[in-house]
N, C-alpha and C. Protein backbone atom coordinates (compact mmCIF):
# COMPACT_ATOMS: atom_id res chain seq x y z
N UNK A 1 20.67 -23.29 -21.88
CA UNK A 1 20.79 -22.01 -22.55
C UNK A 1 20.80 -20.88 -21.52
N UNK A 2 21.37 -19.65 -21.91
CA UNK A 2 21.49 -18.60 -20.58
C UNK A 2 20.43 -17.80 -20.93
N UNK A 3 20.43 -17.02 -20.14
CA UNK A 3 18.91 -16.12 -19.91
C UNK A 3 19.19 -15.22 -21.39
N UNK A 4 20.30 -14.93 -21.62
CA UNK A 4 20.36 -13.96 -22.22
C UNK A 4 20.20 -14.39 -24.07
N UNK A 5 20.43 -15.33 -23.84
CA UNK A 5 19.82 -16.24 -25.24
C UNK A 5 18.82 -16.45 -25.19
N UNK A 6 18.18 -16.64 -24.59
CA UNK A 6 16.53 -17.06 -24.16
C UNK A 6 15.68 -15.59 -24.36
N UNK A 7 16.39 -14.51 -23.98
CA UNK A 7 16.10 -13.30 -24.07
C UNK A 7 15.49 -12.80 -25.90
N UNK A 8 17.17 -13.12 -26.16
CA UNK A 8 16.95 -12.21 -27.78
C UNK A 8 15.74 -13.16 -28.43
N UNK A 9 16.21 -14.77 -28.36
CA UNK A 9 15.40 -15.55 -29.06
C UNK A 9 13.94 -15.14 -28.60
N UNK A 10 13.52 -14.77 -27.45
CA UNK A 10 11.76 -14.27 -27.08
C UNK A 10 11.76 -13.37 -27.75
N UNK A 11 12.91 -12.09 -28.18
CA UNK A 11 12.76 -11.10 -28.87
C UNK A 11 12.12 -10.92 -30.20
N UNK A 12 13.04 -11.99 -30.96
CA UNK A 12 13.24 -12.57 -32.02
C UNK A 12 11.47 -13.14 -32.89
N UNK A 13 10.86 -13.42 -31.20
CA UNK A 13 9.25 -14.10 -31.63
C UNK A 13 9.14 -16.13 -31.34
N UNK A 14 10.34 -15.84 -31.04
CA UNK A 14 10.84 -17.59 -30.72
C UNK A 14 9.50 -18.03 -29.22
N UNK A 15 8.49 -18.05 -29.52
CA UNK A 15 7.57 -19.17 -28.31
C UNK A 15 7.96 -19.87 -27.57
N UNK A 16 8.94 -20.93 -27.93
CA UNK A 16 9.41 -22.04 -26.75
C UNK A 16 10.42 -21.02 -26.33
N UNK A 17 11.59 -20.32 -26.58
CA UNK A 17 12.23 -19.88 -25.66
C UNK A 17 11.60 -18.47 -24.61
N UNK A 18 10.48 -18.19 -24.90
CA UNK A 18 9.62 -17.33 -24.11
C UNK A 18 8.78 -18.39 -22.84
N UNK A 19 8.40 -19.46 -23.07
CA UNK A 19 8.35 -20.77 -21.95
C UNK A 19 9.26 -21.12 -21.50
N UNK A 20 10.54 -20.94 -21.94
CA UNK A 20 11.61 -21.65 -21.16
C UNK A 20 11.59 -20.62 -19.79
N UNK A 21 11.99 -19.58 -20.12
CA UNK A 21 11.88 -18.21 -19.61
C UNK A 21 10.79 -18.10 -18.55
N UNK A 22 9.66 -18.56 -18.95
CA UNK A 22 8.47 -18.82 -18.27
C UNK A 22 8.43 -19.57 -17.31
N UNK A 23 9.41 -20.66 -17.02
CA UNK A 23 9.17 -21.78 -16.15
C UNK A 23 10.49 -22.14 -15.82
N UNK A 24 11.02 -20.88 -16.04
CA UNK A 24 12.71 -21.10 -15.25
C UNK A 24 12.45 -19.85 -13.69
N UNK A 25 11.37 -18.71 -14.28
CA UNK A 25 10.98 -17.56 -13.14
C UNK A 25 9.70 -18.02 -13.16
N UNK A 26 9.22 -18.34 -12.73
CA UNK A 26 7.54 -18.59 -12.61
C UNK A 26 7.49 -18.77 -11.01
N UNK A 27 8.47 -19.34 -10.44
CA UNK A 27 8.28 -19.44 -9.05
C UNK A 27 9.02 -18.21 -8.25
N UNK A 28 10.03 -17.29 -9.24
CA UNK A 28 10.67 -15.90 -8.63
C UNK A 28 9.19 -15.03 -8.82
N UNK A 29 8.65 -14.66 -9.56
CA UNK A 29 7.20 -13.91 -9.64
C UNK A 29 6.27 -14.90 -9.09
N UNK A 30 5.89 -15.45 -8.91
CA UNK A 30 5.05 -15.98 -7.72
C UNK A 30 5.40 -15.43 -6.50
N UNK A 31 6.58 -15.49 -5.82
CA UNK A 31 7.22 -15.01 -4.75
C UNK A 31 7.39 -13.90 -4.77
N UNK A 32 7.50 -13.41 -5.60
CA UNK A 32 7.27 -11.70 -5.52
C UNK A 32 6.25 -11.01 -5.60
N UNK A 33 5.33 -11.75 -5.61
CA UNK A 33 3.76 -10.80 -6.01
C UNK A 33 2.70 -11.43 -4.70
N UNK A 34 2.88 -13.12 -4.67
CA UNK A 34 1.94 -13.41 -3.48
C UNK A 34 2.59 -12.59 -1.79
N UNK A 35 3.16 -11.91 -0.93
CA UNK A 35 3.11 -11.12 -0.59
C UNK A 35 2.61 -10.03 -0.24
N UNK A 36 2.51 -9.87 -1.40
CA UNK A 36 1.83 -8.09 -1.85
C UNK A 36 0.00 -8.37 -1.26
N UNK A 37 -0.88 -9.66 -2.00
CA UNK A 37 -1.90 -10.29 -2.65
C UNK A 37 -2.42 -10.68 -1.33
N UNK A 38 -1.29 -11.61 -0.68
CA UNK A 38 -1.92 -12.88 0.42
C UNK A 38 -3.02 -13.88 0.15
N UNK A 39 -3.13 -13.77 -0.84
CA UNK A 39 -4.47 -14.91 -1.72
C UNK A 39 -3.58 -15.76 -2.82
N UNK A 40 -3.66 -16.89 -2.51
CA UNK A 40 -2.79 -17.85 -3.48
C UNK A 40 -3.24 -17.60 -5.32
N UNK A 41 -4.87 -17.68 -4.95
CA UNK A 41 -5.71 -17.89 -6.19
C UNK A 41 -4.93 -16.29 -7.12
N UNK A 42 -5.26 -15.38 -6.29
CA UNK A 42 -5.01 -14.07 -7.09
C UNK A 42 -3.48 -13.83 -7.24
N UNK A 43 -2.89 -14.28 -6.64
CA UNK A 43 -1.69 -14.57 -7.21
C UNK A 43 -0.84 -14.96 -7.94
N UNK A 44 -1.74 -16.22 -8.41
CA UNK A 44 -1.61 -17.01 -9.28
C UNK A 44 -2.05 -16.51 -10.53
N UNK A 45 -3.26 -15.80 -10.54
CA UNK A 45 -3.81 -14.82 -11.53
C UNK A 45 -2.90 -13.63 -12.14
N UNK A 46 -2.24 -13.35 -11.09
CA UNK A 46 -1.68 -12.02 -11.08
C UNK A 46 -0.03 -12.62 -12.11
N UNK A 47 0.31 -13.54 -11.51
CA UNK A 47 1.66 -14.09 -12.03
C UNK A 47 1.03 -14.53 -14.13
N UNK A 48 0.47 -14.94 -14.22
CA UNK A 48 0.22 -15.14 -15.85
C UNK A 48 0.31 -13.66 -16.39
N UNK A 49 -0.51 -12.57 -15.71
CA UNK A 49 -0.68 -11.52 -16.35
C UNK A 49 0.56 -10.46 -15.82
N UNK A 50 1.53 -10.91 -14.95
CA UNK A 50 2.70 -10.28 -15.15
C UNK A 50 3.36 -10.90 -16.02
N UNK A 51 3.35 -12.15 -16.52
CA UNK A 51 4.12 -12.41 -17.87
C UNK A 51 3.52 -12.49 -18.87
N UNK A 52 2.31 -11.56 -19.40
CA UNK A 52 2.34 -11.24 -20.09
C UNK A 52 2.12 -10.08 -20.30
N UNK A 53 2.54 -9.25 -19.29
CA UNK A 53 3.36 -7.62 -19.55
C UNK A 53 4.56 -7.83 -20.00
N UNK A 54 5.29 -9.01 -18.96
CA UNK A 54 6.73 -9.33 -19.82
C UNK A 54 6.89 -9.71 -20.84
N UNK A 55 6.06 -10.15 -21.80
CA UNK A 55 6.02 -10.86 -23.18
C UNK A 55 6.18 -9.58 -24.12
N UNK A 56 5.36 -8.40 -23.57
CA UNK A 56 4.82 -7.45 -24.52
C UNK A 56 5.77 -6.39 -23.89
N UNK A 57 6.35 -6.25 -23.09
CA UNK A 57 7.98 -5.28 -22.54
C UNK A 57 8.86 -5.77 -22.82
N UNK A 58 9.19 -7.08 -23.55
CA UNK A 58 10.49 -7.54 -23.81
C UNK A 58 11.05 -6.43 -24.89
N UNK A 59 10.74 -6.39 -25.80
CA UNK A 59 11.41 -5.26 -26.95
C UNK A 59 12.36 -3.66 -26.12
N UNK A 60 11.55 -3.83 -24.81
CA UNK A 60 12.55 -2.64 -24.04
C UNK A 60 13.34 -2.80 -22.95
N UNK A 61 13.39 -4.04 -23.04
CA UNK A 61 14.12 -4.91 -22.45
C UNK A 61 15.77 -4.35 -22.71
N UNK A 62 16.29 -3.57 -21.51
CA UNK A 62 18.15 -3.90 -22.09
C UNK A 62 18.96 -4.77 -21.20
N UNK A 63 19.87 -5.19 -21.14
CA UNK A 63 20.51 -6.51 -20.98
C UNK A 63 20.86 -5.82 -19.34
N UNK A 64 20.15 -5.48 -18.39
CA UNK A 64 20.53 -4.84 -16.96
C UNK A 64 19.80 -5.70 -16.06
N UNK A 65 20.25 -6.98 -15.89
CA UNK A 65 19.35 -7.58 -14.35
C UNK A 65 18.44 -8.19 -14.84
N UNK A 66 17.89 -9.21 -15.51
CA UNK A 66 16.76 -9.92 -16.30
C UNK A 66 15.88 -10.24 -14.81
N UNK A 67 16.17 -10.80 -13.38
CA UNK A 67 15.85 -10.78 -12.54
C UNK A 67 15.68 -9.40 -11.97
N UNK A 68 15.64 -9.00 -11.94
CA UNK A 68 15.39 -7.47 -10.91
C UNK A 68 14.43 -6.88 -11.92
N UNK A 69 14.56 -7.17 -13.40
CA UNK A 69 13.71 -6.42 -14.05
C UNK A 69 12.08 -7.12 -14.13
N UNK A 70 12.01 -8.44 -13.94
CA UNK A 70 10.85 -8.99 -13.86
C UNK A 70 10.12 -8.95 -12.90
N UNK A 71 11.10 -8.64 -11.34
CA UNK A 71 10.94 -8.73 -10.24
C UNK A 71 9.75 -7.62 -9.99
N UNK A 72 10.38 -6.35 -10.39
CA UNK A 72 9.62 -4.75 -10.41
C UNK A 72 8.58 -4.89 -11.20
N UNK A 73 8.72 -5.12 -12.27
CA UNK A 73 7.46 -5.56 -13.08
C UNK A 73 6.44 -6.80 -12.32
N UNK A 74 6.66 -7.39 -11.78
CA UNK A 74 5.71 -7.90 -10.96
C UNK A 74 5.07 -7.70 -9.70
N UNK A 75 5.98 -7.00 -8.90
CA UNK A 75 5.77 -6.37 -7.58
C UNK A 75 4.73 -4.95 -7.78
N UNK A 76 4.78 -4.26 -8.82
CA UNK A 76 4.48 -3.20 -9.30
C UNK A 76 3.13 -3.64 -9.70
N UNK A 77 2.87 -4.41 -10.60
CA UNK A 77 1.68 -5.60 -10.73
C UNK A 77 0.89 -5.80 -9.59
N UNK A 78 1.38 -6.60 -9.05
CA UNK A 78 0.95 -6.85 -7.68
C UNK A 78 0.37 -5.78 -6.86
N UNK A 79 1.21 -4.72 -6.83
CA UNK A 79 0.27 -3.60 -6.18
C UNK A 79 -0.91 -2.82 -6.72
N UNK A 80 -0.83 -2.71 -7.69
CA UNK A 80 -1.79 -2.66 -9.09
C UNK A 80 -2.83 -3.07 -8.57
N UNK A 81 -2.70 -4.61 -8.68
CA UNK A 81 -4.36 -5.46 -8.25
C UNK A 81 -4.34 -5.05 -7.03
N UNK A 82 -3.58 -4.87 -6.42
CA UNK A 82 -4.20 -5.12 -4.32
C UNK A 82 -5.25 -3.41 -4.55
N UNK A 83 -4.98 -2.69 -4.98
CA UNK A 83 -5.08 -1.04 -5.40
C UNK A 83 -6.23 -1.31 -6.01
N UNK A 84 -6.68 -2.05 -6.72
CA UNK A 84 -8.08 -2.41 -7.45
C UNK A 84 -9.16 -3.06 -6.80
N UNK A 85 -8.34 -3.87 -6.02
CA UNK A 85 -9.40 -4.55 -5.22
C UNK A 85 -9.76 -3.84 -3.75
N UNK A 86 -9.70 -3.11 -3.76
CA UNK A 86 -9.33 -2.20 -2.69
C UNK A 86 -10.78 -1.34 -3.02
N UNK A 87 -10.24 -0.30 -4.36
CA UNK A 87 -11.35 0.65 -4.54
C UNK A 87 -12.81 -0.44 -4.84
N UNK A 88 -12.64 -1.62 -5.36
CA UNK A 88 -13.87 -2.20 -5.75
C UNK A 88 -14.47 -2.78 -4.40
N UNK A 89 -13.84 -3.32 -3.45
CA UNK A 89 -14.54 -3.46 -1.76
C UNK A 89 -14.87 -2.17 -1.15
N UNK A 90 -14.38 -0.85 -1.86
CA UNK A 90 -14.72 0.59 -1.19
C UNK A 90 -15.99 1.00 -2.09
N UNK A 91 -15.80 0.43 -3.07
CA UNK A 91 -17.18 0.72 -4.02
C UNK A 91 -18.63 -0.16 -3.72
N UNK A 92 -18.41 -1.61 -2.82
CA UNK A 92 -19.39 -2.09 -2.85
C UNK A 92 -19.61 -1.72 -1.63
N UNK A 93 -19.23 -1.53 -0.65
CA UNK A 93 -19.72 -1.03 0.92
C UNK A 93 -20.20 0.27 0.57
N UNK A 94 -19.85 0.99 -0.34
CA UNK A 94 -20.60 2.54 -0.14
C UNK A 94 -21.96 2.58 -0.92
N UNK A 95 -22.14 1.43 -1.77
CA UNK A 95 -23.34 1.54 -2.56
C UNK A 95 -24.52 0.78 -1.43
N UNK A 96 -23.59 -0.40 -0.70
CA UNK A 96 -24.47 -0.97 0.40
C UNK A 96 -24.94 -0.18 1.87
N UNK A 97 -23.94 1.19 1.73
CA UNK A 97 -24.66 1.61 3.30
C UNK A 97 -25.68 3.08 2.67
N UNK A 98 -25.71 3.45 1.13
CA UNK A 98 -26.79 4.36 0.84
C UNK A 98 -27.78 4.04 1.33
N UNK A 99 -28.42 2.65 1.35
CA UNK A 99 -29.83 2.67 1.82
C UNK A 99 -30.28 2.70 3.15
N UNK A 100 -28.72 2.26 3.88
CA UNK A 100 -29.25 2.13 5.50
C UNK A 100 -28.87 3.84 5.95
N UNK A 101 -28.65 4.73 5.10
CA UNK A 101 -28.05 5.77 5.85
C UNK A 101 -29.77 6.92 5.70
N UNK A 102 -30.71 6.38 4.56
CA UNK A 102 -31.25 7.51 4.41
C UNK A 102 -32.77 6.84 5.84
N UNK A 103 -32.50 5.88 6.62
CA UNK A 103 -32.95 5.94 7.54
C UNK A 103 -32.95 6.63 9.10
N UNK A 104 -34.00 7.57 9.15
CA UNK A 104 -34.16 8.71 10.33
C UNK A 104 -33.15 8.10 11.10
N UNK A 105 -33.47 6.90 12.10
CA UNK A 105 -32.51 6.18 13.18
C UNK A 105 -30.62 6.45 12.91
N UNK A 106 -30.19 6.04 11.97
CA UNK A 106 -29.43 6.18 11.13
C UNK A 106 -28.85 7.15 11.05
N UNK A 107 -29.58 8.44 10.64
CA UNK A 107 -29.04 9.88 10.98
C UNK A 107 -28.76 10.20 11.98
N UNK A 108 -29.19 9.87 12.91
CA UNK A 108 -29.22 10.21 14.48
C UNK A 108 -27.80 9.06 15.23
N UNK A 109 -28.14 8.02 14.49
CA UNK A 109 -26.56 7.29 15.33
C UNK A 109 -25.15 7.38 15.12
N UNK A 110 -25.12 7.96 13.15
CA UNK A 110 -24.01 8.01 12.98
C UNK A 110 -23.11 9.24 13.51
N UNK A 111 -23.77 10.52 13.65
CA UNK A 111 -22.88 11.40 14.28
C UNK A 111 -22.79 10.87 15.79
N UNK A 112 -23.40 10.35 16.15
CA UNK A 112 -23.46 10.47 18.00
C UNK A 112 -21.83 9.03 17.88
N UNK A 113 -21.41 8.28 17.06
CA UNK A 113 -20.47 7.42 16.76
C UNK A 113 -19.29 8.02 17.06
N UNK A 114 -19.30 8.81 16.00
CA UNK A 114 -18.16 9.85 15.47
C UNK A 114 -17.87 10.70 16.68
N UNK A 115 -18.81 10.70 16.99
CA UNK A 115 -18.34 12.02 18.53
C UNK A 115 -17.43 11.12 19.28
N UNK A 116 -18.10 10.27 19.26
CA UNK A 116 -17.55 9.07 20.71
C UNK A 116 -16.79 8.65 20.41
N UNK A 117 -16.14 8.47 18.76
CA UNK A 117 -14.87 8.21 18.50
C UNK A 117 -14.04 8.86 18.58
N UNK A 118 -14.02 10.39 18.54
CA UNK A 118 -13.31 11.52 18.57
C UNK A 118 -12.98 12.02 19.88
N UNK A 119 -13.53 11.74 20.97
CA UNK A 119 -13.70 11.67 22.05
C UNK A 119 -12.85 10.31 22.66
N UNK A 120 -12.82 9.50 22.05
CA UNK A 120 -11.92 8.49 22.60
C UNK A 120 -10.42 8.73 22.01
N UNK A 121 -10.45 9.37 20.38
CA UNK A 121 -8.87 9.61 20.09
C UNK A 121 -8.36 10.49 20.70
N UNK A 122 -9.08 11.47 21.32
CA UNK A 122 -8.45 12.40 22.11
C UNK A 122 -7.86 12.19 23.38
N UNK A 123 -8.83 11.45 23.93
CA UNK A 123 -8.58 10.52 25.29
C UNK A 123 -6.82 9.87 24.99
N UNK A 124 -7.07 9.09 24.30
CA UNK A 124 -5.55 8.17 23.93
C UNK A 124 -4.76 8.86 22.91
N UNK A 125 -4.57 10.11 22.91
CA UNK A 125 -3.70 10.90 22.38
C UNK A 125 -3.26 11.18 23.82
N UNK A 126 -4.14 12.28 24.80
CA UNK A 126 -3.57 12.50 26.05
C UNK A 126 -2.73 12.01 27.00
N UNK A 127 -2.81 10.44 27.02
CA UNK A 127 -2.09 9.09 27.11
C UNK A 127 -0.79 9.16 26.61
N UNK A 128 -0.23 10.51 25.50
CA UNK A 128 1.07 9.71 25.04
C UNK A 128 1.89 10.27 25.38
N UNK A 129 2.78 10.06 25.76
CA UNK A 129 4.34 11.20 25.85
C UNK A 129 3.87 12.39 25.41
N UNK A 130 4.23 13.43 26.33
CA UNK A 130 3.76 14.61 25.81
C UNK A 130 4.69 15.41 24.54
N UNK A 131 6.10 14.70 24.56
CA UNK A 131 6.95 15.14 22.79
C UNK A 131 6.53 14.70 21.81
N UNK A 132 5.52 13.77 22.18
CA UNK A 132 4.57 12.96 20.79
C UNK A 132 3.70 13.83 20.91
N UNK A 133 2.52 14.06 21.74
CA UNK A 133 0.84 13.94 22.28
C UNK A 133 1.25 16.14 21.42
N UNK A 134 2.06 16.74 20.97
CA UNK A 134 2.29 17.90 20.90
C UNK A 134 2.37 18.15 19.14
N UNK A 135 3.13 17.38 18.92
CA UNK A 135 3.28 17.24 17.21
C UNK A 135 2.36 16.62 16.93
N UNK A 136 1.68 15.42 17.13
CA UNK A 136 0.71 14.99 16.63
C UNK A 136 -1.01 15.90 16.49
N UNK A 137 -0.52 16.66 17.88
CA UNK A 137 -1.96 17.42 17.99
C UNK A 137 -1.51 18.64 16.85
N UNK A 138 -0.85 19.11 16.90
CA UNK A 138 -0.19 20.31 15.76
C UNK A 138 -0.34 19.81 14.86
N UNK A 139 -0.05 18.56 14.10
CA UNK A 139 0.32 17.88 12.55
C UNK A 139 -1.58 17.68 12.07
N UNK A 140 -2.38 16.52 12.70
CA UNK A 140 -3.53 16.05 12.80
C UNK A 140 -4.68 16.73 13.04
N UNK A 141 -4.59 17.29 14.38
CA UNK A 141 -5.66 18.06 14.91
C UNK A 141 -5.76 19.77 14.42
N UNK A 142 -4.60 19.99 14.76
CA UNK A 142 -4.52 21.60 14.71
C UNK A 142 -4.10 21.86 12.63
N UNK A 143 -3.45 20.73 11.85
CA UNK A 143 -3.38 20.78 10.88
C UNK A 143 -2.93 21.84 10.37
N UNK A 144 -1.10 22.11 11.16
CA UNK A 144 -0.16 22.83 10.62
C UNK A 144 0.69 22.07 10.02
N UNK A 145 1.12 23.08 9.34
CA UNK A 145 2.67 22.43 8.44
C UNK A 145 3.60 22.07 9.12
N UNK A 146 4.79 21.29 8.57
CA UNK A 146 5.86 21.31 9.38
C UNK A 146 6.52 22.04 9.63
N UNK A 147 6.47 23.24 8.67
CA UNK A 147 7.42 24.56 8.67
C UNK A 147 6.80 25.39 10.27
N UNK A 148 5.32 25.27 10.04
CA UNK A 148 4.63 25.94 11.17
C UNK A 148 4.67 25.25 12.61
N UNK A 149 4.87 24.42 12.63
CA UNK A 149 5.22 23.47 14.02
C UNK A 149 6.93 24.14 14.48
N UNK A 150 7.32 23.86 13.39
CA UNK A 150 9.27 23.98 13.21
C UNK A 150 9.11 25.37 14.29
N UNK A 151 8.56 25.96 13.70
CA UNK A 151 8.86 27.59 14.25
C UNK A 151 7.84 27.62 15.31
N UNK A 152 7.04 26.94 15.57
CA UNK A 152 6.10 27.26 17.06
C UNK A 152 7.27 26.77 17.59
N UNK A 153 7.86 25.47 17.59
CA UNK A 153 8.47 24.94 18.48
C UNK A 153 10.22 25.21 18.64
N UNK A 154 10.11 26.28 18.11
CA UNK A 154 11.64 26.69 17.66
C UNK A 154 12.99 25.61 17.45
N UNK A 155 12.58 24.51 16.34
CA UNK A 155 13.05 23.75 16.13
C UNK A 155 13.21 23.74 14.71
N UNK A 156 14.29 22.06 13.76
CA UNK A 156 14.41 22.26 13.00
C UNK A 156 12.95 21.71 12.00
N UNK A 157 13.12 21.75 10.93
CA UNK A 157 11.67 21.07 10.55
C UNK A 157 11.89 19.66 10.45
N UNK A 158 13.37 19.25 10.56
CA UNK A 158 13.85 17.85 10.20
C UNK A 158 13.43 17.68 11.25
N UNK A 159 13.75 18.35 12.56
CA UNK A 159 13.12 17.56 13.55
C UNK A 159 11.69 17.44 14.10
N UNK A 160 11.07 18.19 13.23
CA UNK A 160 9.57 17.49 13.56
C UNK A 160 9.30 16.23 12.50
N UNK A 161 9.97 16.52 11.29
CA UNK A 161 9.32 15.19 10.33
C UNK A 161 10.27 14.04 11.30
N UNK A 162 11.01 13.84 12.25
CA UNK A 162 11.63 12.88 13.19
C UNK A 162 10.65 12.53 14.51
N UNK A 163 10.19 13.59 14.70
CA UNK A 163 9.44 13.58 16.09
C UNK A 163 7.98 12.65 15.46
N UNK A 164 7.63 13.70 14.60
CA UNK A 164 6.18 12.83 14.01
C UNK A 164 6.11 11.07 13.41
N UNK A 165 7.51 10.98 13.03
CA UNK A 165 7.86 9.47 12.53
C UNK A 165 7.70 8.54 13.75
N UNK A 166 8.32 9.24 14.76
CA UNK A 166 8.67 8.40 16.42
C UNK A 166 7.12 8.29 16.82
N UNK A 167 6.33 9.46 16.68
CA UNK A 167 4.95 9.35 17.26
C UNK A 167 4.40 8.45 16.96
N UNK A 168 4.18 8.28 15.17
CA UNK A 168 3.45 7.28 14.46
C UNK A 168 4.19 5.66 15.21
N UNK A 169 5.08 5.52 14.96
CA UNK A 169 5.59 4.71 15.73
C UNK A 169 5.05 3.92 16.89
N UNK A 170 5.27 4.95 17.86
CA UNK A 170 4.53 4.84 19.23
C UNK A 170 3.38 4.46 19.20
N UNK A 171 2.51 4.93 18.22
CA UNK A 171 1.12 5.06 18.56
C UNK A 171 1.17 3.27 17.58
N UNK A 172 1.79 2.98 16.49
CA UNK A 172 1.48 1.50 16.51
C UNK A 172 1.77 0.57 17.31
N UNK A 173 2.70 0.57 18.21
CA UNK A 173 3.30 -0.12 19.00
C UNK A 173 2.33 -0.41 19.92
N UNK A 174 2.27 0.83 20.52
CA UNK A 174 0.80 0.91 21.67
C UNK A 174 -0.57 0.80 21.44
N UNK A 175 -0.97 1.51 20.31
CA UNK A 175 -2.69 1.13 19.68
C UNK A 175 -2.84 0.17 19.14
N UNK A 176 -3.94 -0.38 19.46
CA UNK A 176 -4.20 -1.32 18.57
C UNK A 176 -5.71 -0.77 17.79
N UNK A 177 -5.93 -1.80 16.36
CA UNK A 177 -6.94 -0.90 15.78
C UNK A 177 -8.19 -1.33 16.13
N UNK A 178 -8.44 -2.38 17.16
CA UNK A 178 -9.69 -2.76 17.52
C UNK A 178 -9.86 -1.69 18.34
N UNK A 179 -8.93 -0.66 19.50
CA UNK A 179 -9.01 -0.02 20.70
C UNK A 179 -10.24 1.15 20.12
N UNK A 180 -10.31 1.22 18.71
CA UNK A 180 -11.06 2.35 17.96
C UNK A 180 -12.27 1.69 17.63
């Protein structure tokens, strides 16, 4: 049967042709979402509950790409959870360092950190090409606009959002994030 029969009939409320459907893409959304995930398990999680967004989006379903449309709907998914699990590992480290922070010692180490980190990005900013080490200190540090860089540097503004792209660039190529 073609997708597109398989389609109306899921429309329709037809179950087996909503499994057919199911286990003809089950391995295109797998592949499109573990990526995003890098965890087989949550992936696997993630793929049931993108089809059954697709179960419950079929009705707006129009006949444009049955693949490309499941595809987005799952990739979109996929970023969804990575975005969740994200704030919930940002939620349990901040509830875990309240107690070590309201220790005297504690107060006293974390700024003296921060200095020494700030002190080292500056260091390896100085390090870079100075057509980078200029926009970046303007964009980051000095925290002008691009319009305001454009015109310090009597340039276009396209060419600072170009210059700043090349910087970022540079600076992955060359930094690494342990160097911090």
């Amino acid at each position: 049967m073609s997708d597109e029969v398989l389609i109306e009939k899921a429309k329709a409320g037809d179950e087996h042709a909503f499994r057919l459907l199911v286990e003809k893409y089950k391995n295109l959304v797998f592949k499109a979402i573990y990526p995003v995930l890098r965890h087989e398990k949550d992936a696997e999680d993630a793929s049931q509950e993108v089809f059954l967004k697709i179960y419950y989006a079929l009705p707006q379903y129009s006949a444009q790409g049955f693949k490309t449309w499941i595809t987005r709907i799952a990739v979109n998914h996929a970023i969804d959870v990575k975005r969740k699990k994200q704030r919930q590992n940002e939620m349990i480290l901040e509830t875990n360092d309240l107690p070590a922070l309201s220790s005297s010692k504690e107060t006293v180490v974390i700024p003296l950190l921060r200095k020494e980190q700030r002190e080292l990005v500056k260091n390896r900013i100085h390090n870079m090409p100075a057509n980078y080490r200029k926009v970046i200190e303007a964009y980051y540090i000095a925290e002008k606009s691009y319009k305001q860089i454009a015109d310090e540097q009597q340039v276009e503004v396209k060419t600072v959002e170009t210059k700043l792209y090349r910087a970022r660039n540079w600076m992955k190529k060359h930094w690494k994030e342990d160097d911090f």
